[in-house]
ModelCIF file with pLDDT and N, C-alpha, C, O atoms, coordinates in Angstrom:
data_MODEL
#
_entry.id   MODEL 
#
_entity.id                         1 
_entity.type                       polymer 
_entity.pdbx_number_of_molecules   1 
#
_entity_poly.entity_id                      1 
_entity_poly.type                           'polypeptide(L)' 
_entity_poly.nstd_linkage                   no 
_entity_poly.nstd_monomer                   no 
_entity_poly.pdbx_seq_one_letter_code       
;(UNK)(UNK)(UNK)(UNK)(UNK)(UNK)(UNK)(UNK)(UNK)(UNK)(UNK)(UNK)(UNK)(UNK)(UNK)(UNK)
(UNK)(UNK)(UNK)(UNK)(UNK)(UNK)(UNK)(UNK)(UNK)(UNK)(UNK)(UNK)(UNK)(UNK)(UNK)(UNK)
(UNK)
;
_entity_poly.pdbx_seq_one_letter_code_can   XXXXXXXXXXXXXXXXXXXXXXXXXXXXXXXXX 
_entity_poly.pdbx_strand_id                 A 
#
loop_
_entity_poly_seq.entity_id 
_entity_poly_seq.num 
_entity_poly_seq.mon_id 
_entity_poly_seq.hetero 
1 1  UNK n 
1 2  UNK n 
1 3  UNK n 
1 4  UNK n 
1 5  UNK n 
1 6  UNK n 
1 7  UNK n 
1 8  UNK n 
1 9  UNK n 
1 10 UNK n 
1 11 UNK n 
1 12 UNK n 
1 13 UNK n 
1 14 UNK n 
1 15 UNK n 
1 16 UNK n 
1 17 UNK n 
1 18 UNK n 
1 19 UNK n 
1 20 UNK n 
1 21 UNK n 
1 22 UNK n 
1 23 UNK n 
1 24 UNK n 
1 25 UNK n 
1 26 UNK n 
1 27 UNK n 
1 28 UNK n 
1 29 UNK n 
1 30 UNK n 
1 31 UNK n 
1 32 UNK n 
1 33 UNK n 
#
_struct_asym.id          A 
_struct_asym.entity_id   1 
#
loop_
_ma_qa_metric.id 
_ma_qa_metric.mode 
_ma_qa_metric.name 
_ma_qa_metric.software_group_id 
_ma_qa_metric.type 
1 global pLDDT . pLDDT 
2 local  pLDDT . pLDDT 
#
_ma_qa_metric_global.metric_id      1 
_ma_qa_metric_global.metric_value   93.79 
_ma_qa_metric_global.model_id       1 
_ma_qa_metric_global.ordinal_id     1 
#
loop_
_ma_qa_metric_local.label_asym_id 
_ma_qa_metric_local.label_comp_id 
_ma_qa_metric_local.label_seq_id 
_ma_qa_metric_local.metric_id 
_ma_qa_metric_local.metric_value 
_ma_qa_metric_local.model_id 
_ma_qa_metric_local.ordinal_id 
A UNK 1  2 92.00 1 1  
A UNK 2  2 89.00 1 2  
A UNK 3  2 83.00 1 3  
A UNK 4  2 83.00 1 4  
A UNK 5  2 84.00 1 5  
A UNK 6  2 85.00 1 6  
A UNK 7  2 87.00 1 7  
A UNK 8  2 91.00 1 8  
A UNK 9  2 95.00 1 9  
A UNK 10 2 96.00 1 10 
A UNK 11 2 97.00 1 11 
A UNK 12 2 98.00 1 12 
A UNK 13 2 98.00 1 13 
A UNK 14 2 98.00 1 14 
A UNK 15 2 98.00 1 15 
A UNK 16 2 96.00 1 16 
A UNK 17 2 91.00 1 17 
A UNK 18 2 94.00 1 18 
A UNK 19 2 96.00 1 19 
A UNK 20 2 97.00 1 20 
A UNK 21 2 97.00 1 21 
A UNK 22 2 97.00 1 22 
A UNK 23 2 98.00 1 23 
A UNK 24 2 98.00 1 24 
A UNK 25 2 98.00 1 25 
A UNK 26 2 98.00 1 26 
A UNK 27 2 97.00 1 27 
A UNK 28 2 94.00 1 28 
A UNK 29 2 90.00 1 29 
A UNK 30 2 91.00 1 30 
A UNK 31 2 94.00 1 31 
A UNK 32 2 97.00 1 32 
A UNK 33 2 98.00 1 33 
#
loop_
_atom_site.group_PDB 
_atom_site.id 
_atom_site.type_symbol 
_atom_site.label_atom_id 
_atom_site.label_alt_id 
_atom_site.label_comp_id 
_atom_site.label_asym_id 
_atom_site.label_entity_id 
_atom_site.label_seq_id 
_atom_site.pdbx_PDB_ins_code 
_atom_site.Cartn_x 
_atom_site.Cartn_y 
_atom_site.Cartn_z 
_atom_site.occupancy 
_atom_site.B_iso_or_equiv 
_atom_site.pdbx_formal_charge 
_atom_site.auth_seq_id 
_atom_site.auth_comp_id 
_atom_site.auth_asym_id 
_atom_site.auth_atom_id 
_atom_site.pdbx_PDB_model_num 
ATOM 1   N N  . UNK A 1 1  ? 2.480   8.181  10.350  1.00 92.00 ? 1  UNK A N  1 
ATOM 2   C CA . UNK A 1 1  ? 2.552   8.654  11.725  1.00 92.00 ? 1  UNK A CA 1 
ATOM 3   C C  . UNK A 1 1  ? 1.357   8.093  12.494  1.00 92.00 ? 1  UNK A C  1 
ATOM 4   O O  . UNK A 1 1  ? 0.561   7.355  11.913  1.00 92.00 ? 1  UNK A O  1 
ATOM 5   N N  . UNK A 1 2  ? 1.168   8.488  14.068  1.00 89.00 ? 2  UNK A N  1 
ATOM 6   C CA . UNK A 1 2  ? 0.133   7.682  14.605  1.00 89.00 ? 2  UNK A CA 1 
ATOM 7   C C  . UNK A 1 2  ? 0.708   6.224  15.430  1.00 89.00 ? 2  UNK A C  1 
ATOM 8   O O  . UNK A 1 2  ? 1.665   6.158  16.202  1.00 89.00 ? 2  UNK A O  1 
ATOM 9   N N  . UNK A 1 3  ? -0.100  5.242  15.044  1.00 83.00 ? 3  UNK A N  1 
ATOM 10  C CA . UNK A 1 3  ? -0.312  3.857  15.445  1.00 83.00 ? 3  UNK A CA 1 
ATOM 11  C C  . UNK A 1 3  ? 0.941   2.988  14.892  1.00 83.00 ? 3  UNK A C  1 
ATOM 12  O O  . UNK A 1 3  ? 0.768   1.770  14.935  1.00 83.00 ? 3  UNK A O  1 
ATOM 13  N N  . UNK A 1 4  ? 2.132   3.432  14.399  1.00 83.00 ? 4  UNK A N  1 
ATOM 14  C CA . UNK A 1 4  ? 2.759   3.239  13.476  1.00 83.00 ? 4  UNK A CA 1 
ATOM 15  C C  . UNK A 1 4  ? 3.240   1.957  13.735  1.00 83.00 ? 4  UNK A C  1 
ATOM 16  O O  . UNK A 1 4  ? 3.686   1.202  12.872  1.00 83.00 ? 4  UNK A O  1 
ATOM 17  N N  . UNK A 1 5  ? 3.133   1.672  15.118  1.00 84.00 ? 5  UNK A N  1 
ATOM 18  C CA . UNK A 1 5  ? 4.050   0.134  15.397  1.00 84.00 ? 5  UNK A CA 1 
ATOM 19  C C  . UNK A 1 5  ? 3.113   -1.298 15.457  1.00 84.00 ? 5  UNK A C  1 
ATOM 20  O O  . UNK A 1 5  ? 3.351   -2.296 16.136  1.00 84.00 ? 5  UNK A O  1 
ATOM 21  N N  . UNK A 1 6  ? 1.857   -1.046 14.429  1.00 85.00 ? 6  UNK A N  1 
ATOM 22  C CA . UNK A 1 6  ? 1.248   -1.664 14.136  1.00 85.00 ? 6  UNK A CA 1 
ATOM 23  C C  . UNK A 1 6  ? 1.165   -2.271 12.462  1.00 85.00 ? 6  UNK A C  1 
ATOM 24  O O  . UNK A 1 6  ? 0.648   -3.269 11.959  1.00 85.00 ? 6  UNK A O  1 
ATOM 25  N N  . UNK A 1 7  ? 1.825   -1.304 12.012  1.00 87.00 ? 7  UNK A N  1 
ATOM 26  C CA . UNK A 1 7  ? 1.586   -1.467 10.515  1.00 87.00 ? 7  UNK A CA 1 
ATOM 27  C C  . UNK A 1 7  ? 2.520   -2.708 10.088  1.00 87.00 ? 7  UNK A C  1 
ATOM 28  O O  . UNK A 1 7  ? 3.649   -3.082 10.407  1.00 87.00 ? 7  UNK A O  1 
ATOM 29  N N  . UNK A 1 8  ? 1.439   -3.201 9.150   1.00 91.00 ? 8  UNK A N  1 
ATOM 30  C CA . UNK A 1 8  ? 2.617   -4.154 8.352   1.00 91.00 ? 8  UNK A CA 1 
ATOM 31  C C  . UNK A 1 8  ? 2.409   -4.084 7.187   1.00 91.00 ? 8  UNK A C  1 
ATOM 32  O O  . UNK A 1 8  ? 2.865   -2.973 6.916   1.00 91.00 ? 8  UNK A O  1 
ATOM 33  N N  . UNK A 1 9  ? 1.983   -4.552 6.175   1.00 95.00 ? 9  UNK A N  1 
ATOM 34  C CA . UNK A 1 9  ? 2.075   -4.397 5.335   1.00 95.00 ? 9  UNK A CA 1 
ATOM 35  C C  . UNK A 1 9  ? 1.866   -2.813 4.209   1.00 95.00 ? 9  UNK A C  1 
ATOM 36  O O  . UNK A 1 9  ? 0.717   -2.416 4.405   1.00 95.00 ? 9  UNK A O  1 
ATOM 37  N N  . UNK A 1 10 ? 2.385   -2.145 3.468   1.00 96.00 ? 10 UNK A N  1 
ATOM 38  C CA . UNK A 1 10 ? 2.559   -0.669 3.102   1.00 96.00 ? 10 UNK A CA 1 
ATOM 39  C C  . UNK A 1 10 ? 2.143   -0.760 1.756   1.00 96.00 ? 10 UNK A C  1 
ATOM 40  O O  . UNK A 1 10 ? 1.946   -1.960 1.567   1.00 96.00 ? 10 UNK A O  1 
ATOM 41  N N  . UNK A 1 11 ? 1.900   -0.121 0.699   1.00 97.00 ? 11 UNK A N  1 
ATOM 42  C CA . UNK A 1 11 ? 1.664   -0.208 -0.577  1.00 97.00 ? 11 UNK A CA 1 
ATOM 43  C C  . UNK A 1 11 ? 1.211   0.728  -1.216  1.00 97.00 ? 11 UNK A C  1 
ATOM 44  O O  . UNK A 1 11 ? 0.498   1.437  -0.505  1.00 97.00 ? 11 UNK A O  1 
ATOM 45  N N  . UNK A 1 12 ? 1.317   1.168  -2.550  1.00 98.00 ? 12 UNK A N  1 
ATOM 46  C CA . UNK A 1 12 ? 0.464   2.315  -3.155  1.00 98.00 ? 12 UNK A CA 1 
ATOM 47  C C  . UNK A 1 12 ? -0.727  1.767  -4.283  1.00 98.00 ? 12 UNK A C  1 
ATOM 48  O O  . UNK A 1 12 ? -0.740  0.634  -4.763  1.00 98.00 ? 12 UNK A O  1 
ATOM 49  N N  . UNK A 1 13 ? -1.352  2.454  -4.472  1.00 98.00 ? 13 UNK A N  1 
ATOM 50  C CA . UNK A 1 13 ? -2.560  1.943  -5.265  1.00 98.00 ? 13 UNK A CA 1 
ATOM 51  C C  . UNK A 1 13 ? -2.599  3.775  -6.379  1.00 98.00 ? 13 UNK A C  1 
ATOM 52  O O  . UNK A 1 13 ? -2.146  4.894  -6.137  1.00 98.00 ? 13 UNK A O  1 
ATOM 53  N N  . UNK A 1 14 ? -3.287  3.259  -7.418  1.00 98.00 ? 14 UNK A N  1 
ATOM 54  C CA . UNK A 1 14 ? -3.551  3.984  -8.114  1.00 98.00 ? 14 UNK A CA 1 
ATOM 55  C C  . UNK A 1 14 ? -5.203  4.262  -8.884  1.00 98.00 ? 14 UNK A C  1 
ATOM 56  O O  . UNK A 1 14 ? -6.016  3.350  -9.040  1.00 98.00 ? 14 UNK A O  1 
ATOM 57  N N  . UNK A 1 15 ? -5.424  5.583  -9.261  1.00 98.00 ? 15 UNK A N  1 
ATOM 58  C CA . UNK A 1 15 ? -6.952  5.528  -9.585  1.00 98.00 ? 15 UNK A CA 1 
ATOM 59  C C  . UNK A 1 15 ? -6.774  6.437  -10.831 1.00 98.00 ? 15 UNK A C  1 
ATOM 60  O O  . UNK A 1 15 ? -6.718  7.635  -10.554 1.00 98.00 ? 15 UNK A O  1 
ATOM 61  N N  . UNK A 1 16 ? -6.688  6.166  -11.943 1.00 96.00 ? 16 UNK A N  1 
ATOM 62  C CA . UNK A 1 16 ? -7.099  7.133  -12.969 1.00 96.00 ? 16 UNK A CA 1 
ATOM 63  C C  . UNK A 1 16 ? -8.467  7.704  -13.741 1.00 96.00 ? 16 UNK A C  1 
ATOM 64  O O  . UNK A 1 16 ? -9.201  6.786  -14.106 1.00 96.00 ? 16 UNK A O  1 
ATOM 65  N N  . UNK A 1 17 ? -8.741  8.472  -13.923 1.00 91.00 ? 17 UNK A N  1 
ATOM 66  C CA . UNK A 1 17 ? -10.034 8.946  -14.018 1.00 91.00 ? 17 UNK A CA 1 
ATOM 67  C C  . UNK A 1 17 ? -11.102 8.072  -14.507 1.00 91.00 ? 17 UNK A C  1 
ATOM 68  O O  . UNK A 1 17 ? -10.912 7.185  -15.339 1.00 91.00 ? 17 UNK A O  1 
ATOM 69  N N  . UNK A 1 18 ? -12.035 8.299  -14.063 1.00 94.00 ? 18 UNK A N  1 
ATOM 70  C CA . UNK A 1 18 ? -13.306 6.895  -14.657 1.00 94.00 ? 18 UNK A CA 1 
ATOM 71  C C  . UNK A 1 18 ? -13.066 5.812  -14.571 1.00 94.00 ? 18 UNK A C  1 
ATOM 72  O O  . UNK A 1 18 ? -13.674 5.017  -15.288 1.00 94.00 ? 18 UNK A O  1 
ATOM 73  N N  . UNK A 1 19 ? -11.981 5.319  -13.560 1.00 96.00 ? 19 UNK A N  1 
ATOM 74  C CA . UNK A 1 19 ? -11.636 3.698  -13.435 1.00 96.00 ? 19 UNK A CA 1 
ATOM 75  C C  . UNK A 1 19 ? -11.631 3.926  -12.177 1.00 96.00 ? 19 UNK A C  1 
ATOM 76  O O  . UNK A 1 19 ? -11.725 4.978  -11.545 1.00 96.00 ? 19 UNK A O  1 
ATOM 77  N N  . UNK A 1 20 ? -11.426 2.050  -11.624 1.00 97.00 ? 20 UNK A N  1 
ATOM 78  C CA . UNK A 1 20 ? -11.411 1.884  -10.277 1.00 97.00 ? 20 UNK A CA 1 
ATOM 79  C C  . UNK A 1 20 ? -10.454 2.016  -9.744  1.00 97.00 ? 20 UNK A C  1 
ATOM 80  O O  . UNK A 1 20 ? -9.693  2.468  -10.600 1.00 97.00 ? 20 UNK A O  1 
ATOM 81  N N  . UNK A 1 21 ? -9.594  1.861  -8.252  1.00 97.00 ? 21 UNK A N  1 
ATOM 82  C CA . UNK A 1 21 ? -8.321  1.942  -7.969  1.00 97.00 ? 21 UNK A CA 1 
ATOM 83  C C  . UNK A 1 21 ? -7.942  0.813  -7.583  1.00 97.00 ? 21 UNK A C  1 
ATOM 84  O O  . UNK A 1 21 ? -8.522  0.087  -6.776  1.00 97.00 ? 21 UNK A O  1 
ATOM 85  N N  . UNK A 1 22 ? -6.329  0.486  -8.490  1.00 97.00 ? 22 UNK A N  1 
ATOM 86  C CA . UNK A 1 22 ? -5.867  -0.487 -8.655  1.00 97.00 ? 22 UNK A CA 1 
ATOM 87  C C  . UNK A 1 22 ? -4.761  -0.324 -7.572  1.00 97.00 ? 22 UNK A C  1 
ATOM 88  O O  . UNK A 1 22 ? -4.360  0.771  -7.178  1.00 97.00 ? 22 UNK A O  1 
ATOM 89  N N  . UNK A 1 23 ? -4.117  -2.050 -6.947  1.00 98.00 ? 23 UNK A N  1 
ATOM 90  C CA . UNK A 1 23 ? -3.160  -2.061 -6.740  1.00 98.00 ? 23 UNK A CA 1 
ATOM 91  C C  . UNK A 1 23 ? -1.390  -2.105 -7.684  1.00 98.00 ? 23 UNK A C  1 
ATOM 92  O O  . UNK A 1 23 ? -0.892  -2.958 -8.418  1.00 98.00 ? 23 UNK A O  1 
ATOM 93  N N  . UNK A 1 24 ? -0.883  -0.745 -7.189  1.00 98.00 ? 24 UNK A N  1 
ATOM 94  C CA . UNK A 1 24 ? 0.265   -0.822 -8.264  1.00 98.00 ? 24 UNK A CA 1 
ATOM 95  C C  . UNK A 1 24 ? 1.328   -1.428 -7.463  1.00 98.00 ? 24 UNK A C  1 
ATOM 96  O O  . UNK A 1 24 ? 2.026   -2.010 -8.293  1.00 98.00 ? 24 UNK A O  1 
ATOM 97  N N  . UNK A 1 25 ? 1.978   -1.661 -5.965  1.00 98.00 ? 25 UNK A N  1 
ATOM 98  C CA . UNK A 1 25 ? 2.762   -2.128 -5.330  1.00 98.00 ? 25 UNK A CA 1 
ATOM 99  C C  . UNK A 1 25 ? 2.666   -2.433 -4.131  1.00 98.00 ? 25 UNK A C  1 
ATOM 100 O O  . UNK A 1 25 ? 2.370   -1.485 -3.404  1.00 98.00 ? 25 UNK A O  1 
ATOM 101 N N  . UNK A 1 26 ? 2.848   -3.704 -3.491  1.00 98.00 ? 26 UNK A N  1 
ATOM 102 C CA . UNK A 1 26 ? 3.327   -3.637 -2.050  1.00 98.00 ? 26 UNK A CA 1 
ATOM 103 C C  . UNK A 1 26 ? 4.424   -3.825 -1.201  1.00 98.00 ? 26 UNK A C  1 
ATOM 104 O O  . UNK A 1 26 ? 5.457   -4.183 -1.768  1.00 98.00 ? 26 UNK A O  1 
ATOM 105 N N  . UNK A 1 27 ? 4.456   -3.712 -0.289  1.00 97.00 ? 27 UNK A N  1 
ATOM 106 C CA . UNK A 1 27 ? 5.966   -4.237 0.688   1.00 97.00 ? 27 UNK A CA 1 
ATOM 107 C C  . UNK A 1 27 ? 5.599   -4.449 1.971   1.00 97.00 ? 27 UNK A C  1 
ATOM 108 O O  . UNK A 1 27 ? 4.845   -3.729 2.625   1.00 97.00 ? 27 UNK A O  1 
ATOM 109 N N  . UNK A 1 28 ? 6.231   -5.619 2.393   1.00 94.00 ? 28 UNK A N  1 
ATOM 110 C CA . UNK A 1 28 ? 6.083   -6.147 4.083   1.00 94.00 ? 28 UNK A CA 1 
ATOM 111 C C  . UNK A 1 28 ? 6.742   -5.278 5.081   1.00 94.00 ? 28 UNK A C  1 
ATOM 112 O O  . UNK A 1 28 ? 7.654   -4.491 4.825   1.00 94.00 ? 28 UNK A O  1 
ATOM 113 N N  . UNK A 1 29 ? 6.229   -5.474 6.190   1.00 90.00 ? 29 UNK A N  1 
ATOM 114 C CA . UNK A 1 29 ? 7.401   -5.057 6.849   1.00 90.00 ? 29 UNK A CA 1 
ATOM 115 C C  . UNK A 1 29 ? 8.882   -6.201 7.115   1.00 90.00 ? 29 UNK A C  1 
ATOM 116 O O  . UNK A 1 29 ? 9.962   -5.831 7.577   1.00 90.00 ? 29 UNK A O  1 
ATOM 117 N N  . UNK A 1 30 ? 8.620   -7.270 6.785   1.00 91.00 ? 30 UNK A N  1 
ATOM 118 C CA . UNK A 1 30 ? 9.932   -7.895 6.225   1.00 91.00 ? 30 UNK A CA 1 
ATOM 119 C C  . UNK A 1 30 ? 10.760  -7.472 4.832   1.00 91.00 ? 30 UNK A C  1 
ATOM 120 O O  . UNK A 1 30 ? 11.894  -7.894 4.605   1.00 91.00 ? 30 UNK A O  1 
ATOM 121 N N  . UNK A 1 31 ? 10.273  -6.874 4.229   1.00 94.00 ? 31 UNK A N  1 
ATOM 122 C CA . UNK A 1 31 ? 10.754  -6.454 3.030   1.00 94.00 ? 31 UNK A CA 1 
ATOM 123 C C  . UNK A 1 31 ? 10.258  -7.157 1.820   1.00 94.00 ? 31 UNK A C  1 
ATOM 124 O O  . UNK A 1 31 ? 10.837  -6.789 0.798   1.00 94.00 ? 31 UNK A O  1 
ATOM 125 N N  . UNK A 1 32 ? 9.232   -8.181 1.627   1.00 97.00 ? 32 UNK A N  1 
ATOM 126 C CA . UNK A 1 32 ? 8.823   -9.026 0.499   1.00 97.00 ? 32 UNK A CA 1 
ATOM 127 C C  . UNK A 1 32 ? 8.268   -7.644 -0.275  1.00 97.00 ? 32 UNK A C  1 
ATOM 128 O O  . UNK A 1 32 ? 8.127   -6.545 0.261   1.00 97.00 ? 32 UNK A O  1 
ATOM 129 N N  . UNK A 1 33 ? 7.981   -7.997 -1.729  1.00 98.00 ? 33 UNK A N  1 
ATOM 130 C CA . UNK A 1 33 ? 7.190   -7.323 -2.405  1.00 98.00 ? 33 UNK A CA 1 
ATOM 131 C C  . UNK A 1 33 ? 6.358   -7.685 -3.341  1.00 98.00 ? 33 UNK A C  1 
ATOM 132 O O  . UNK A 1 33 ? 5.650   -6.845 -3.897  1.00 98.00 ? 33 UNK A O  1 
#
């Protein structure tokens, strides 16, 4: 929500305890991944 018609690229990242946070996925706003 917000600024939303700015965003492009989306993704989740992950952090499990005592480690750093990794990228686990992304997606364009074209749809690449």
């Amino acid at each position: 929500s917000g600024s939303i018609f700015s965003i492009t690229t989306m993704g989740w990242y992950r952090q499990a305890p005592g480690k750093q946070r990794d990228l686990v996925a992304t997606i364009t706003s074209g749809g690449d991944t």
